[in-house]
Each structure stands twice: as C-alpha cells, then as structure tokens.
Protein backbone atom coordinates (compact mmCIF):
# COMPACT_ATOMS: atom_id res chain seq x y z
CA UNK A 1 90.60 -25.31 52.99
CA UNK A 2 91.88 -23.80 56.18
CA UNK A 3 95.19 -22.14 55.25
CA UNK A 4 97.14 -25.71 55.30
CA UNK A 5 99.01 -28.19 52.49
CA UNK A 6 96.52 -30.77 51.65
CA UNK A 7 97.42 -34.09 53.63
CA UNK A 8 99.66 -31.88 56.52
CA UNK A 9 98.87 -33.29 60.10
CA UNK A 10 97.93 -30.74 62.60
CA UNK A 11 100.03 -32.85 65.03
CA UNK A 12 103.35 -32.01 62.32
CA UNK A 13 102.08 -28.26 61.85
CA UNK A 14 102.33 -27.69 66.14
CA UNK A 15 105.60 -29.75 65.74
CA UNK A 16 107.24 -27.61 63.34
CA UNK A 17 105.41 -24.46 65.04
CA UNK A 18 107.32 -25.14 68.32
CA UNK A 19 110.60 -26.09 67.00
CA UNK A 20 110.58 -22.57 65.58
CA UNK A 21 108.58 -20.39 68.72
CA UNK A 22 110.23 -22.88 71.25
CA UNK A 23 114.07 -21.61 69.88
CA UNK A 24 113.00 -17.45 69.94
CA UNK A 25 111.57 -17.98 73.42
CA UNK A 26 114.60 -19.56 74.71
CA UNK A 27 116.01 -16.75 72.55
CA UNK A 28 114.53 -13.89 74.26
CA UNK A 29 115.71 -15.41 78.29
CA UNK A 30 118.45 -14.68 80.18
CA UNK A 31 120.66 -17.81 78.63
CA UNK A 32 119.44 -17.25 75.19
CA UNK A 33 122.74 -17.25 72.78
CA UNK A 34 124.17 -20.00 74.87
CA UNK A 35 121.00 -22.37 75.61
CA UNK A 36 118.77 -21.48 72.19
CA UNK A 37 120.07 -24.93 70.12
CA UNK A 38 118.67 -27.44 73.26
CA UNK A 39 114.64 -27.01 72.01
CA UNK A 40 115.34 -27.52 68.26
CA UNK A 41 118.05 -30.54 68.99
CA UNK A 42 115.31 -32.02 71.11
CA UNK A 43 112.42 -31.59 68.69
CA UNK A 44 114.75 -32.88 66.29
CA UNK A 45 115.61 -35.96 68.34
CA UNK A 46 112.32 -36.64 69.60
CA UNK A 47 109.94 -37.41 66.26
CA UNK A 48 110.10 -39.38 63.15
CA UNK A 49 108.16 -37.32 61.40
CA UNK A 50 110.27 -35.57 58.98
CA UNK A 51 108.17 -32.46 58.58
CA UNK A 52 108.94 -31.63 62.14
CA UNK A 53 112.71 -32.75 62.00
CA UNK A 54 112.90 -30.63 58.70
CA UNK A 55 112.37 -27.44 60.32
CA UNK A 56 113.75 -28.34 63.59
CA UNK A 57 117.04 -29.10 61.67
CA UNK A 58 116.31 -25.88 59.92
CA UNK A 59 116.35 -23.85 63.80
CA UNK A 60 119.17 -25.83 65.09
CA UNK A 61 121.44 -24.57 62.09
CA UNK A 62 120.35 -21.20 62.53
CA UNK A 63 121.26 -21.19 66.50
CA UNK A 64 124.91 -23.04 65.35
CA UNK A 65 125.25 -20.01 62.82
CA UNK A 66 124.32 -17.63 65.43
CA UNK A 67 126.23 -18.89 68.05
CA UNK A 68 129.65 -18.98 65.90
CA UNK A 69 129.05 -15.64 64.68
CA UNK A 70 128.74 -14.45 68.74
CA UNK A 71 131.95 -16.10 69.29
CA UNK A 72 133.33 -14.58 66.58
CA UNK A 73 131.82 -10.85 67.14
CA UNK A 74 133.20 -11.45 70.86
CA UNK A 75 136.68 -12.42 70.11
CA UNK A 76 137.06 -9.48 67.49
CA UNK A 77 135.39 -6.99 70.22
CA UNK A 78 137.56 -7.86 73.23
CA UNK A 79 140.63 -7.59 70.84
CA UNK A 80 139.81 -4.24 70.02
CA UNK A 81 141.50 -2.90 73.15
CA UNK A 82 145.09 -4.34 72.16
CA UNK A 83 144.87 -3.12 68.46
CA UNK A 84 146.29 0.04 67.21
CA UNK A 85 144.36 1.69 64.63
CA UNK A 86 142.30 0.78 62.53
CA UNK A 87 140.95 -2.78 63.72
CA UNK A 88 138.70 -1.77 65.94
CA UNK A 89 136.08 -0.52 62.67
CA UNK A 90 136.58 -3.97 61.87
CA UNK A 91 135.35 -5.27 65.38
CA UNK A 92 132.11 -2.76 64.98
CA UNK A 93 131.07 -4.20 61.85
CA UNK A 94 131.53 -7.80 62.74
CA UNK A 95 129.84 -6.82 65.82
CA UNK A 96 126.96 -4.98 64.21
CA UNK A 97 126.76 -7.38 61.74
CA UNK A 98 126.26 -10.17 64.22
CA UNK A 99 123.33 -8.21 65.99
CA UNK A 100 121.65 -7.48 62.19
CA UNK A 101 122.11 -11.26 61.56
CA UNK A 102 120.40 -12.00 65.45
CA UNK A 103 117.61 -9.74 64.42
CA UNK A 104 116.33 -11.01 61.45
CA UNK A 105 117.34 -14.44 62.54
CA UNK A 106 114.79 -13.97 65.29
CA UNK A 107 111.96 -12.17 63.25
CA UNK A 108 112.63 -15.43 61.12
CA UNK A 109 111.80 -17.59 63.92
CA UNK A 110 108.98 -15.76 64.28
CA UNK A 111 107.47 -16.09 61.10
CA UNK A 112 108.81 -19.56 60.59
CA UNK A 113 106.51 -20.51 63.88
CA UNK A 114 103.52 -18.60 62.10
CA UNK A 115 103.60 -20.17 58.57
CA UNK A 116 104.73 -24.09 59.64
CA UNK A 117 102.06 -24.09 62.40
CA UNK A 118 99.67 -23.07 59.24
CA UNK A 119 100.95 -25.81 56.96
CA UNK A 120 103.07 -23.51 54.76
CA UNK A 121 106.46 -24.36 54.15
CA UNK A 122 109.18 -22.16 55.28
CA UNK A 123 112.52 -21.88 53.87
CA UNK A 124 114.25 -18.90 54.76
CA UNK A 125 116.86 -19.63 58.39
CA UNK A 126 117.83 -22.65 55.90
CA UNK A 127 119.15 -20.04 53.22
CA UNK A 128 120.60 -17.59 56.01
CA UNK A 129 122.34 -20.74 57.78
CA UNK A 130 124.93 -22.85 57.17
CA UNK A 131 124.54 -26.26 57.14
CA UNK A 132 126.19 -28.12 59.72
CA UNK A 133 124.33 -31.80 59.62
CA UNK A 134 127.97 -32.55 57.59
C-alpha cells in the first residue's frame, strides 16, 4: 500500500487536499479573514463526492468559526477605548484568544491538506468548529 484507505480515489484525496491547502492559502493573502470561506464553499458546491464535500464542509465551518470569533475579538478591541477599568483585560484575552484559535486553525489546515491528500481521514477543524450546516 501507498499510505492511502483501501478503495480512496486519488481524484477524492486531491479534492479533499485542496479544500484544505486552497482555504490556508487564501488564508495567508491580503483578504484572508474576509475571503477564506469562498474555496471550501466552492469545493463543497462543486462535487458529489462526499469525501471531498466532507472535508470541504469541515474548512468552511472552521473559516465561519474564525470569522465570528474576528468579529467578535474586533468589537471587544475597539470598545476597549470607551471602557473604564477593567474591560479592556477582557478585550486582550478575547483578542489573544482569537489569534491562538487562527493559529492552530491554520496549522490544522495544514495538516488536514497533508493527511486527506494521503487518504487518511482527518477530524480535527470539525472538533475545534462549530457546526453551522443547521
């Protein structure tokens, strides 16, 4: 054997491996946070094969996540300025909080792209995401 599941189509394994790179590329660009969601929502969209659509559903929940938890990290930081006290600690850990979860969100993506473009399954952005299909 090669590294791959028995019966795994190359064609799925560089489906699921792009879904994954596709999303840190966009990632790593000048529109990342904003733009990121557009490759896995068109990977997504664009195959029946549910391998692919599995992980690409898996990316797409991770950039939702991600992207809420900017908003939220931005709101809370440009508040700090009109808060007495003791607020703005809590605006520095939602902010650094956001950046740890961007992090290993990212090496995640990384990884993901590495083990589905092997055949392995990959699991982990769906635990660290929340699940937004409805």
């Amino acid at each position: 054997m090669d590294g791959t599941e028995a019966g795994r189509d190359p064609v799925s394994q560089d489906g699921a491996r792009w879904s994954y790179l596709g999303t840190a590329l966009v990632a790593l660009t000048g529109v990342g946070i904003v733009m990121m969601w557009v490759v896995p929502l068109a990977m997504r969209n664009g195959t029946r094969d549910r391998w692919i659509q599995r992980h690409a559903t898996a990316a797409l929940n991770f950039c939702r996540t991600l992207l809420v938890g900017f908003v939220v990290a931005w709101i809370a930081a440009s508040g700090v300025r009109s808060w007495e006290g003791v607020p703005w600690l809590v605006a520095t850990f939602v902010l650094w909080g956001w950046l740890a979860y961007a992090l290993v969100g990212m090496v995640g993506l990384l990884v993901g792209a590495y083990l589905t473009g092997r055949g392995k399954d990959f699991t982990f952005l769906e635990r660290i995401s929340r699940d937004w299909s409805g």
